[in-house]
C-alpha atoms as a PDB file:
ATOM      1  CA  UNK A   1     -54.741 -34.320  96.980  1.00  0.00           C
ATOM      2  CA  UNK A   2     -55.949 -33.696  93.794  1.00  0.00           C
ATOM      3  CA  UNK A   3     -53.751 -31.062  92.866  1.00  0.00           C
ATOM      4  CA  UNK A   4     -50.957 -33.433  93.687  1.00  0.00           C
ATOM      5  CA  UNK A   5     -51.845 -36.181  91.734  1.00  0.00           C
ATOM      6  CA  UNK A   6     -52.445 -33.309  88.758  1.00  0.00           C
ATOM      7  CA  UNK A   7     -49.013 -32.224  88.928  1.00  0.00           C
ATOM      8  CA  UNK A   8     -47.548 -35.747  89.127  1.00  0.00           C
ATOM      9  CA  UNK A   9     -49.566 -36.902  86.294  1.00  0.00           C
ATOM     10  CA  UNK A  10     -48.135 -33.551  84.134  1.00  0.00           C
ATOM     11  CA  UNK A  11     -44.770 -34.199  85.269  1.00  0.00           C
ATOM     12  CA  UNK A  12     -45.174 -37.848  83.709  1.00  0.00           C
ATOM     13  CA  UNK A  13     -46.052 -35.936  80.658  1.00  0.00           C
ATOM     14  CA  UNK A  14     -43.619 -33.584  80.370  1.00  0.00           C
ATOM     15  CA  UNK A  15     -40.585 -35.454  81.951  1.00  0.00           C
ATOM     16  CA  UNK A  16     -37.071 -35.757  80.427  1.00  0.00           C
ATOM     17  CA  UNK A  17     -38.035 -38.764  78.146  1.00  0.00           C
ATOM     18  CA  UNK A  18     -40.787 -37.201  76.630  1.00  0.00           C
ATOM     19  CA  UNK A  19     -39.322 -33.612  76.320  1.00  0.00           C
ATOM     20  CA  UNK A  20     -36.133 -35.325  74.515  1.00  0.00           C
ATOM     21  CA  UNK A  21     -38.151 -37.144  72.068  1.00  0.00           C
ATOM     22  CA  UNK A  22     -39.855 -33.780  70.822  1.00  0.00           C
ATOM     23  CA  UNK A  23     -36.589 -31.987  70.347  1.00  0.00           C
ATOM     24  CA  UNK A  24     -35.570 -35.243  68.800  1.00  0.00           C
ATOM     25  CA  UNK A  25     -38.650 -34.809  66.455  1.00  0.00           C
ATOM     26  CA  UNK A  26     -38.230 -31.021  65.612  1.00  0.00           C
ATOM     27  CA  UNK A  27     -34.474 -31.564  64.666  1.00  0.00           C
ATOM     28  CA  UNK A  28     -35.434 -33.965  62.358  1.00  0.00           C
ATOM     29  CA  UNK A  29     -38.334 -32.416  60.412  1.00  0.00           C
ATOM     30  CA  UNK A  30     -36.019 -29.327  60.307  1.00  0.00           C
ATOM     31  CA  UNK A  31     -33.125 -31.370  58.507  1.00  0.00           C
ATOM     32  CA  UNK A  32     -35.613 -33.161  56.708  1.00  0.00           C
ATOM     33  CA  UNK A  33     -37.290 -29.284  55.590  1.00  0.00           C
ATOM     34  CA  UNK A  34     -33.378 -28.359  54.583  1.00  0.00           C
ATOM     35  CA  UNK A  35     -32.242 -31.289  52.859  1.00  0.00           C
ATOM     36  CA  UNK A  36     -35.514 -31.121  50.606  1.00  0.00           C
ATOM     37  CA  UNK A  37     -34.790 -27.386  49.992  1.00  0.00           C
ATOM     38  CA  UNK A  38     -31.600 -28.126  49.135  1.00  0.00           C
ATOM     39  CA  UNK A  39     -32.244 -30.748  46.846  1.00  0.00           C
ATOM     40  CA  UNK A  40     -34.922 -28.611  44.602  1.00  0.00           C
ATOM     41  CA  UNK A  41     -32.507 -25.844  44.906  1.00  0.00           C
ATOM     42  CA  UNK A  42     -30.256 -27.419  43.187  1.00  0.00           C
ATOM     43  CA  UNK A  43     -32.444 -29.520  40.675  1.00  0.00           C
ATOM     44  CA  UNK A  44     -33.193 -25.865  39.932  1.00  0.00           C
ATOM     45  CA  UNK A  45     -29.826 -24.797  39.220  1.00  0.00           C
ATOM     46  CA  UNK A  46     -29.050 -27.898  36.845  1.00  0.00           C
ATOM     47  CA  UNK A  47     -32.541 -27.210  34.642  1.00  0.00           C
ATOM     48  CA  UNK A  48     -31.602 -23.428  34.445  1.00  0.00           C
ATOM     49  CA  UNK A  49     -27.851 -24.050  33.322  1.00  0.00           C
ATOM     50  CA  UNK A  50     -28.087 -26.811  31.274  1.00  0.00           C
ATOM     51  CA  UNK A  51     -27.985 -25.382  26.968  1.00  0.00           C
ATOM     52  CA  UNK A  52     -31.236 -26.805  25.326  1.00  0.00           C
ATOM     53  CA  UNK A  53     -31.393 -28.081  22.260  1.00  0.00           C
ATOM     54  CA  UNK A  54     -31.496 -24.874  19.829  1.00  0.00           C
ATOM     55  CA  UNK A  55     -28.927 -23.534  21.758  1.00  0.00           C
ATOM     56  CA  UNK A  56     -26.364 -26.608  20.752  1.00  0.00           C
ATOM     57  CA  UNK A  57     -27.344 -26.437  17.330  1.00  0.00           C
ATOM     58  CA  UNK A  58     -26.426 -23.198  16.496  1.00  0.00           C
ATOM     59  CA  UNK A  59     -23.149 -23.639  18.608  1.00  0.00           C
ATOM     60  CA  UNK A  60     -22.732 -26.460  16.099  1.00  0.00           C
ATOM     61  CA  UNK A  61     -23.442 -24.598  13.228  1.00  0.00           C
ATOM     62  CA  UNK A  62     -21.411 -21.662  13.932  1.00  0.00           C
ATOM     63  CA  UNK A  63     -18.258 -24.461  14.224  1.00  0.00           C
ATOM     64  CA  UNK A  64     -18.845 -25.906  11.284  1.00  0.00           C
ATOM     65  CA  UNK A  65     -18.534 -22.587   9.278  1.00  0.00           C
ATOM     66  CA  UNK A  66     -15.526 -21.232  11.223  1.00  0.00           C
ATOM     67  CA  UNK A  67     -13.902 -24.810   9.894  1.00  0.00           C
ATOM     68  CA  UNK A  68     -15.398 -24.445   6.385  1.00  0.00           C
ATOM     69  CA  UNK A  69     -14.485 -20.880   6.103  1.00  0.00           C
ATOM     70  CA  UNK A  70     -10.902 -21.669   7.544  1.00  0.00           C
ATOM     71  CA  UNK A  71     -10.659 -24.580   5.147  1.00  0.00           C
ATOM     72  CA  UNK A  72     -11.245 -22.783   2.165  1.00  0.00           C
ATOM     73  CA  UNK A  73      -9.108 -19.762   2.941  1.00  0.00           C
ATOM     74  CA  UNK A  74      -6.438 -22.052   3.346  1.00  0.00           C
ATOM     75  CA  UNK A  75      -6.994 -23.881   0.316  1.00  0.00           C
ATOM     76  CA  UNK A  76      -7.552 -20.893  -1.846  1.00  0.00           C
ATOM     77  CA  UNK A  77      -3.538 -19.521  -0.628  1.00  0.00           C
ATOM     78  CA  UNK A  78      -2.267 -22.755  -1.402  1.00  0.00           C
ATOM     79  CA  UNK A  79      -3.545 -22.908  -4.690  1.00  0.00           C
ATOM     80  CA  UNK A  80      -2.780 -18.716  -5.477  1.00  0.00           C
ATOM     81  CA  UNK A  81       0.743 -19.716  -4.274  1.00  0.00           C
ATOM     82  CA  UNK A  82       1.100 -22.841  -6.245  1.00  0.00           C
ATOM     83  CA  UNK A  83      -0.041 -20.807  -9.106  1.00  0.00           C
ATOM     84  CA  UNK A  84       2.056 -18.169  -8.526  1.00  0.00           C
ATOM     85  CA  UNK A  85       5.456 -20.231  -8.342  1.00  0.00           C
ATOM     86  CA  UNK A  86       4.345 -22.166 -11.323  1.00  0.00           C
ATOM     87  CA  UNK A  87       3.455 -18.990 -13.729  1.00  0.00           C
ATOM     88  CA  UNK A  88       5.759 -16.316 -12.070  1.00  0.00           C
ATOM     89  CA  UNK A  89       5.851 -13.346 -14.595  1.00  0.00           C
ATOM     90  CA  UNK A  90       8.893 -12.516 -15.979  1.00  0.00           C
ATOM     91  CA  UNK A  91      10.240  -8.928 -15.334  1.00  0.00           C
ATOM     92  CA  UNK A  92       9.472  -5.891 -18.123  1.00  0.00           C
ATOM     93  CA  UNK A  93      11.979  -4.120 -20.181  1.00  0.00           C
ATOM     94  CA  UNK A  94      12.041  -0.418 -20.681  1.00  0.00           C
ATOM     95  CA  UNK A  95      14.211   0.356 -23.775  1.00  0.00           C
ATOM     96  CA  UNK A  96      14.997   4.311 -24.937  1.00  0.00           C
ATOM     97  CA  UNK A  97      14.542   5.301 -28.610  1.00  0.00           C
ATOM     98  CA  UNK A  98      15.558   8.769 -28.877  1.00  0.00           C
ATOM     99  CA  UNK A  99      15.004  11.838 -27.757  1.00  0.00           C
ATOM    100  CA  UNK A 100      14.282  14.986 -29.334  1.00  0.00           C
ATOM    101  CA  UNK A 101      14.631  18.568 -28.251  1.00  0.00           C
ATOM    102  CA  UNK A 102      11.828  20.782 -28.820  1.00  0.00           C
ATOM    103  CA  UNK A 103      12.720  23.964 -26.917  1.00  0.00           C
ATOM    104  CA  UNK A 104      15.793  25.193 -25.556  1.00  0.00           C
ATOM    105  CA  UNK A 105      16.224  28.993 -24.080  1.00  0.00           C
ATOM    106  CA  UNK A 106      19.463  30.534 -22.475  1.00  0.00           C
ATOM    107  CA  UNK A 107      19.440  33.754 -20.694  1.00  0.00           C
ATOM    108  CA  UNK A 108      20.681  35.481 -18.085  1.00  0.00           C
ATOM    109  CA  UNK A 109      18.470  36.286 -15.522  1.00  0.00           C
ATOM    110  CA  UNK A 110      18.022  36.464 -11.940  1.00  0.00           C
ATOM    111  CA  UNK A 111      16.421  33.864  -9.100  1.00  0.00           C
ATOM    112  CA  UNK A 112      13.625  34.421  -6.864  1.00  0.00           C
ATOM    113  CA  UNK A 113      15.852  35.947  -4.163  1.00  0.00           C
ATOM    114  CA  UNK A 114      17.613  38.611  -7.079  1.00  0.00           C
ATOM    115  CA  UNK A 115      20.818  36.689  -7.609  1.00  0.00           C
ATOM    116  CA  UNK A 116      21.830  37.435 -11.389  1.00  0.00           C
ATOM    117  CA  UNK A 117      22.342  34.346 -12.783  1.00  0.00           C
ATOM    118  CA  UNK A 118      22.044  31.837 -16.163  1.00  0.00           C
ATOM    119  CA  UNK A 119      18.460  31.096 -16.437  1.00  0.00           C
ATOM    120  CA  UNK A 120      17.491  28.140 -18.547  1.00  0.00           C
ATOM    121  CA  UNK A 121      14.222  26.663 -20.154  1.00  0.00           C
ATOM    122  CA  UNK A 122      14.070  23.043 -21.880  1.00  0.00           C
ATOM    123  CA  UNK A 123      11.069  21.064 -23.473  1.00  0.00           C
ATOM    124  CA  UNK A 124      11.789  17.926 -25.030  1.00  0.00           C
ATOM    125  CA  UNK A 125      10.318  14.560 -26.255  1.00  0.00           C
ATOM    126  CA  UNK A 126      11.558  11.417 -24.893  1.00  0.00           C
ATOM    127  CA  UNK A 127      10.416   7.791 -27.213  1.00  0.00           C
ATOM    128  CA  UNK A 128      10.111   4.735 -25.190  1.00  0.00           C
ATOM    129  CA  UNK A 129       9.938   1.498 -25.578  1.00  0.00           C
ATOM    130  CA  UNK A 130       8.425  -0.579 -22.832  1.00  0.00           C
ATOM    131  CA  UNK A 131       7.989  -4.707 -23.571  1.00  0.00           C
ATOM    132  CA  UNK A 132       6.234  -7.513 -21.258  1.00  0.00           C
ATOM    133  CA  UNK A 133       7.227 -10.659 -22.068  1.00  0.00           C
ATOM    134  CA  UNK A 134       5.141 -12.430 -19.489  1.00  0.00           C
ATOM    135  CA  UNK A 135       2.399 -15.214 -20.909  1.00  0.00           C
ATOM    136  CA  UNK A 136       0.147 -14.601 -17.949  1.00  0.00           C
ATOM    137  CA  UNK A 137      -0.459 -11.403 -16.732  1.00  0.00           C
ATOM    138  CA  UNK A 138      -0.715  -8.073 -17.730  1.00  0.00           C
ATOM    139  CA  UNK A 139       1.477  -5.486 -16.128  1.00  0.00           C
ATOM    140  CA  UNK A 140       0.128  -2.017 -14.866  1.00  0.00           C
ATOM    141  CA  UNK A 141       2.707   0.942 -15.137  1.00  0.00           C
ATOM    142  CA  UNK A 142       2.047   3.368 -12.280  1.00  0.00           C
ATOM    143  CA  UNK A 143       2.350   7.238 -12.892  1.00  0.00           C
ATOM    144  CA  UNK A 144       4.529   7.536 -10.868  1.00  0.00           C
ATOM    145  CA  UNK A 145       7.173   6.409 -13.620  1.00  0.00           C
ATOM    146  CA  UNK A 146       8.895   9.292 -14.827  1.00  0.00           C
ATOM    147  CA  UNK A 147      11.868  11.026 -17.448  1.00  0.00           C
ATOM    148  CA  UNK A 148      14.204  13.659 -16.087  1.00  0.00           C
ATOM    149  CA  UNK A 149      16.733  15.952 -17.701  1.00  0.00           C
ATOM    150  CA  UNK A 150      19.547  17.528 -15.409  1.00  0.00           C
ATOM    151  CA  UNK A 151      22.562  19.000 -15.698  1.00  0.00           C
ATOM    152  CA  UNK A 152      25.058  18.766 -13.697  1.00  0.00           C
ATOM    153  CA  UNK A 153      23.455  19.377 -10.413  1.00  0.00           C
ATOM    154  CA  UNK A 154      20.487  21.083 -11.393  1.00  0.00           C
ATOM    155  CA  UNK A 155      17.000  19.417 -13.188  1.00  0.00           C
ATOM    156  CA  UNK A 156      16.367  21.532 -16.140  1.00  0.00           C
ATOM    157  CA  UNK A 157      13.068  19.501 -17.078  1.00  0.00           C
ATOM    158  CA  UNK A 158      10.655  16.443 -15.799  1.00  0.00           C
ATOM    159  CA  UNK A 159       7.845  14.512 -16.790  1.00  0.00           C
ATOM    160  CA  UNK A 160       5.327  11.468 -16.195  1.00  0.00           C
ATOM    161  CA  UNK A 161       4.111   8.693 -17.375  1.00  0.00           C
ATOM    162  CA  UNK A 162       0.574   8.352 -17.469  1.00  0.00           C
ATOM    163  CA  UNK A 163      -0.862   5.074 -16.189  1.00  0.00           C
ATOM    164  CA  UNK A 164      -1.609   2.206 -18.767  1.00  0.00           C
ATOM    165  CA  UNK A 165      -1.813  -1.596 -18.557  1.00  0.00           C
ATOM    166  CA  UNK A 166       0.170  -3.518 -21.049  1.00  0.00           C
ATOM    167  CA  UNK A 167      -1.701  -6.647 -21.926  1.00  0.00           C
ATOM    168  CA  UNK A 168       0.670  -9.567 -21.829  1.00  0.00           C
ATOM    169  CA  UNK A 169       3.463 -10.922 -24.433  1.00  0.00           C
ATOM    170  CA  UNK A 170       3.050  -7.516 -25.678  1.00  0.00           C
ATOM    171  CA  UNK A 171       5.188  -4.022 -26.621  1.00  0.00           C
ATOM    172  CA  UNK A 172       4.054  -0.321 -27.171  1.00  0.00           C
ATOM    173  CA  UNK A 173       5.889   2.974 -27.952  1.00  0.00           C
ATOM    174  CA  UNK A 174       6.042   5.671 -25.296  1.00  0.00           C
ATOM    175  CA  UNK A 175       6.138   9.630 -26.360  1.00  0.00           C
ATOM    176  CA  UNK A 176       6.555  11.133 -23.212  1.00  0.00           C
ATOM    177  CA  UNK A 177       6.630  15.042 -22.637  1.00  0.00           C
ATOM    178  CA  UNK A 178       9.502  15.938 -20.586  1.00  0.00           C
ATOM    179  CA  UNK A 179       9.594  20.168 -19.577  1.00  0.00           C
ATOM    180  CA  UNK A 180      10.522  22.673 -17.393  1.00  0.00           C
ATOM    181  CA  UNK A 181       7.944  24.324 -15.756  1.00  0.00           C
ATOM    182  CA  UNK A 182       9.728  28.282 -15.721  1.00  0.00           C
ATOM    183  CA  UNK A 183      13.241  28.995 -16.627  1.00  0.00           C
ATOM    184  CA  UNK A 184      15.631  27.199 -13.982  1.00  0.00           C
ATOM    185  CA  UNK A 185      18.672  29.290 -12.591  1.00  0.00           C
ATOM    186  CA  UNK A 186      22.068  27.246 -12.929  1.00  0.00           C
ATOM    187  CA  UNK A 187      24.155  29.262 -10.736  1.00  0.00           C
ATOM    188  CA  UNK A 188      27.699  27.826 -10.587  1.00  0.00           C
ATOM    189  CA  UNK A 189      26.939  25.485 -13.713  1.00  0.00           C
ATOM    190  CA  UNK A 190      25.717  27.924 -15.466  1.00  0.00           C
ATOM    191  CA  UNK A 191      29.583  29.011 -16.531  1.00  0.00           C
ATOM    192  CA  UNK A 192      30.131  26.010 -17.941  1.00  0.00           C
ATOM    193  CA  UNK A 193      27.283  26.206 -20.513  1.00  0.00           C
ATOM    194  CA  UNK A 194      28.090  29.426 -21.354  1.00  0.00           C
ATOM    195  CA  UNK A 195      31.328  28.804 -22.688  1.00  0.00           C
ATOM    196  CA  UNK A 196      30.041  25.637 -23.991  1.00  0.00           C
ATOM    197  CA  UNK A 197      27.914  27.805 -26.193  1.00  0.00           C
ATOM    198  CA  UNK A 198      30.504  30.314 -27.147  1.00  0.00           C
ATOM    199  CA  UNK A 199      32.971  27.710 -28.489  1.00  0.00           C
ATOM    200  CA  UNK A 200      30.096  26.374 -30.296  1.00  0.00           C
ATOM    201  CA  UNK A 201      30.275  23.009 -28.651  1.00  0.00           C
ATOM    202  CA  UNK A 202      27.251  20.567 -27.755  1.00  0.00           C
ATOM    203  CA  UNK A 203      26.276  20.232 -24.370  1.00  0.00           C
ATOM    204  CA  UNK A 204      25.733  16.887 -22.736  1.00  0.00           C
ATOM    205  CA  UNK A 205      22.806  16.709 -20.562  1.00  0.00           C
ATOM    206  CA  UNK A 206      21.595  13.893 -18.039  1.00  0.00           C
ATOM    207  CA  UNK A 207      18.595  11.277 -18.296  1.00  0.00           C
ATOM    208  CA  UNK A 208      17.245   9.660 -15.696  1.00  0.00           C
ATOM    209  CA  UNK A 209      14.171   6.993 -16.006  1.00  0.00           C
ATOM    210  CA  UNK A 210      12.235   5.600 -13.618  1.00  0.00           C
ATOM    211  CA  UNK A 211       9.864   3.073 -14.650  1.00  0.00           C
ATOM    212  CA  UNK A 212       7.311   0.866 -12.013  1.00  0.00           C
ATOM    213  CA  UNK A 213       5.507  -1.260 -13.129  1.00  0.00           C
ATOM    214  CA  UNK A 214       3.237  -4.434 -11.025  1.00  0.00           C
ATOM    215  CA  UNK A 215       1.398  -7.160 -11.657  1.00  0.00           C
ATOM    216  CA  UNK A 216      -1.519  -8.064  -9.627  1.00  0.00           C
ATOM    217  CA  UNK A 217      -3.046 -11.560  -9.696  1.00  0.00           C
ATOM    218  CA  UNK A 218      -6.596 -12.428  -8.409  1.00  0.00           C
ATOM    219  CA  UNK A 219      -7.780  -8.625  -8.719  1.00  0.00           C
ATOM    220  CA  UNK A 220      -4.651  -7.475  -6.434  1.00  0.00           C
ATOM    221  CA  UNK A 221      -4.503 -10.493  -4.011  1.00  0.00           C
ATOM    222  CA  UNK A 222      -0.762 -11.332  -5.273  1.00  0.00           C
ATOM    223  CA  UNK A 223       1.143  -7.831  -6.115  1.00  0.00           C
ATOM    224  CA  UNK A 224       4.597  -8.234  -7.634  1.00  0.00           C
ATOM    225  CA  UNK A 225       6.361  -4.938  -8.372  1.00  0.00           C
ATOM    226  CA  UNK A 226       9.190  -3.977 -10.799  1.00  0.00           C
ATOM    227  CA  UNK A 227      11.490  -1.019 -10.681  1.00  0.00           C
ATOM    228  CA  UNK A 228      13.768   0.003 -13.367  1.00  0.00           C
ATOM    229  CA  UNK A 229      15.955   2.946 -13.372  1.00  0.00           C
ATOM    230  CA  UNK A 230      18.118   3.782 -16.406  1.00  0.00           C
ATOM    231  CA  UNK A 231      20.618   6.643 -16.465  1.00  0.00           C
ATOM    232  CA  UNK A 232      22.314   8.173 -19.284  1.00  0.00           C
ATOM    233  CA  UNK A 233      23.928  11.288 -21.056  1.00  0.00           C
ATOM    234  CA  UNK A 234      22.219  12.936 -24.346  1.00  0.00           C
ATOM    235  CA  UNK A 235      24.114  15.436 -26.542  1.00  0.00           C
ATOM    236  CA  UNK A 236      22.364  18.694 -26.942  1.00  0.00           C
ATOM    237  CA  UNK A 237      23.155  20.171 -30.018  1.00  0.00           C
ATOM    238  CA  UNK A 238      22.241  24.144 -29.636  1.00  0.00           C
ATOM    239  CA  UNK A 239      23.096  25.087 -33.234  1.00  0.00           C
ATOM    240  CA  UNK A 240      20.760  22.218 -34.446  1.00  0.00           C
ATOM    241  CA  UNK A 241      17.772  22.762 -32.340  1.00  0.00           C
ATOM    242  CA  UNK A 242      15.172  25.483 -31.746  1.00  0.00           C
ATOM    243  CA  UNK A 243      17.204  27.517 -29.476  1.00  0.00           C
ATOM    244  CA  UNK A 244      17.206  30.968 -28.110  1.00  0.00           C
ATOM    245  CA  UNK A 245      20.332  32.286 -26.540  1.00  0.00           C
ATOM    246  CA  UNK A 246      20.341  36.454 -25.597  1.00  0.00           C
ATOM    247  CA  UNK A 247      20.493  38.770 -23.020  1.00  0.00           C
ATOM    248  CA  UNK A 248      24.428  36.818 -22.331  1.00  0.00           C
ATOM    249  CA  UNK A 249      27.680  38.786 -21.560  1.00  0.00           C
ATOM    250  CA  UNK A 250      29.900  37.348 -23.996  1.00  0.00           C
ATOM    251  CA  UNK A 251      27.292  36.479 -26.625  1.00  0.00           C
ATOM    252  CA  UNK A 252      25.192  37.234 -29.347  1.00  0.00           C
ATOM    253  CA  UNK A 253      21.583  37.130 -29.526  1.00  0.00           C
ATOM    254  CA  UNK A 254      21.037  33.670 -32.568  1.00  0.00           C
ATOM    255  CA  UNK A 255      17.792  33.218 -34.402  1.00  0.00           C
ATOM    256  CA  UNK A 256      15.775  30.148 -34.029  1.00  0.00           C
ATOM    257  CA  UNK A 257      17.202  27.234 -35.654  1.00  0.00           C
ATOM    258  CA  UNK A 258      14.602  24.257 -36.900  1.00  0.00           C
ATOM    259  CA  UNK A 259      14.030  21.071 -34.300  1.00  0.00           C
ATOM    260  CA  UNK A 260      16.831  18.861 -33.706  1.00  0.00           C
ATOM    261  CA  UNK A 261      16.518  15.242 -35.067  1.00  0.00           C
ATOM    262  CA  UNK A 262      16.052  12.208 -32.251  1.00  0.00           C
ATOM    263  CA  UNK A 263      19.278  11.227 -30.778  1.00  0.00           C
END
């Protein structure tokens, strides 16, 4: 009997009723565990994403000079340009002088590749004059500017102009050097200048100048460039210049005649 009433008394214990009210009990303190996890996870999350202090202030900071340094580089191009409209240089002038002949040798002769041909060497002086009539800037001439003497087809003699500045409202004089650099084979024009020299006749020779110049404001920020070409024929006068002409079929070698006055 009293293993009976044992058994009863721990089914009474452990009935449905009670067995449902401690799974009741367990599912709660579990959801009760998770939401609590959940909830410092996340207060976690928000303290470990959120900028502090020093980092906003130097967000801040770097802004504010992006702005200021955008600001003044627009303010600087405005005023260059306004500047630059209201002051605008005024274009130089190249102007030629004269040009004397120095040198001037005919011969027959052959090319590189033995073709006989007329062979011809040239030195010369060409007088410039370059003016810049701006009132604000000074103009730089590049050396790339140069003098060259052809004829017909074929260059005879070349030079450059070496680099200056010209200070504003100013003018200079330009000597510039203008030679071949070996004797220059004329081929088919060289029949031409032969009988030119035979009948005793001046030949007429090509000039070609090429002047650049630029001006450069706020130490090259602004760059304005000029070009100016001029073209032109000069008269050589062979029996009025130091010339050499020998060694041709239908001519006699000439001694050396004094320099030939500017043309």
């Amino acid at each position: 009997m009293s293993n009976v009433s044992a058994r009863v008394q721990s089914w009474r214990k452990f009935g449905p009723a009670n067995s449902f009210a401690h799974a009741e009990s367990q599912v709660s303190s579990k959801c009760k565990n998770m939401v609590q996890d959940e909830e410092a996870a996340f207060k976690g999350s928000d303290l470990g994403s959120a900028p502090s202090k020093c980092c906003l202030r130097f967000t801040s900071l770097v802004l504010w000079l992006c702005m200021t340094l955008f600001s003044t580089a627009v303010l600087l191009a405005v005023t260059c340009l306004l500047y630059w409209i209201v002051c605008h240089p005024n274009a130089p002038t190249t102007t030629l002088k004269g040009v004397e002949f120095q040198k001037f040798h005919v011969m027959q002769g052959y090319d590189r590749t033995g073709v006989p041909t007329v062979m011809v060497s040239l030195q010369s002086m060409v007088q410039l004059s370059f003016r810049h009539p701006s009132k604000h800037y000074a103009t730089h001439v590049s050396p790339t500017s140069s003098v060259t003497f052809s004829y017909l087809p074929r260059q005879l003699a070349h030079g450059q102009v070496e680099f200056f500045c010209q200070q504003r409202e100013s003018q200079s004089e330009l000597k510039i050097a203008a030679e071949g650099t070996n004797y220059v084979p004329l081929y088919g024009a060289g029949s031409s200048m032969k009988q030119a020299i035979a009948d005793k006749q001046s030949v007429w020779l090509g000039l070609t100048i090429s002047i650049k110049a630029s001006v450069r404001l706020f130490a090259g920020l602004m760059t304005k460039d000029y070009y100016q070409e001029l073209a032109c024929h000069v008269l050589l006068d062979p029996q009025h210049c130091y010339c050499h002409v020998y060694n041709l079929p239908t001519l006699n070698p000439k001694p050396p005649h004094h320099n030939c006055p500017p043309i």
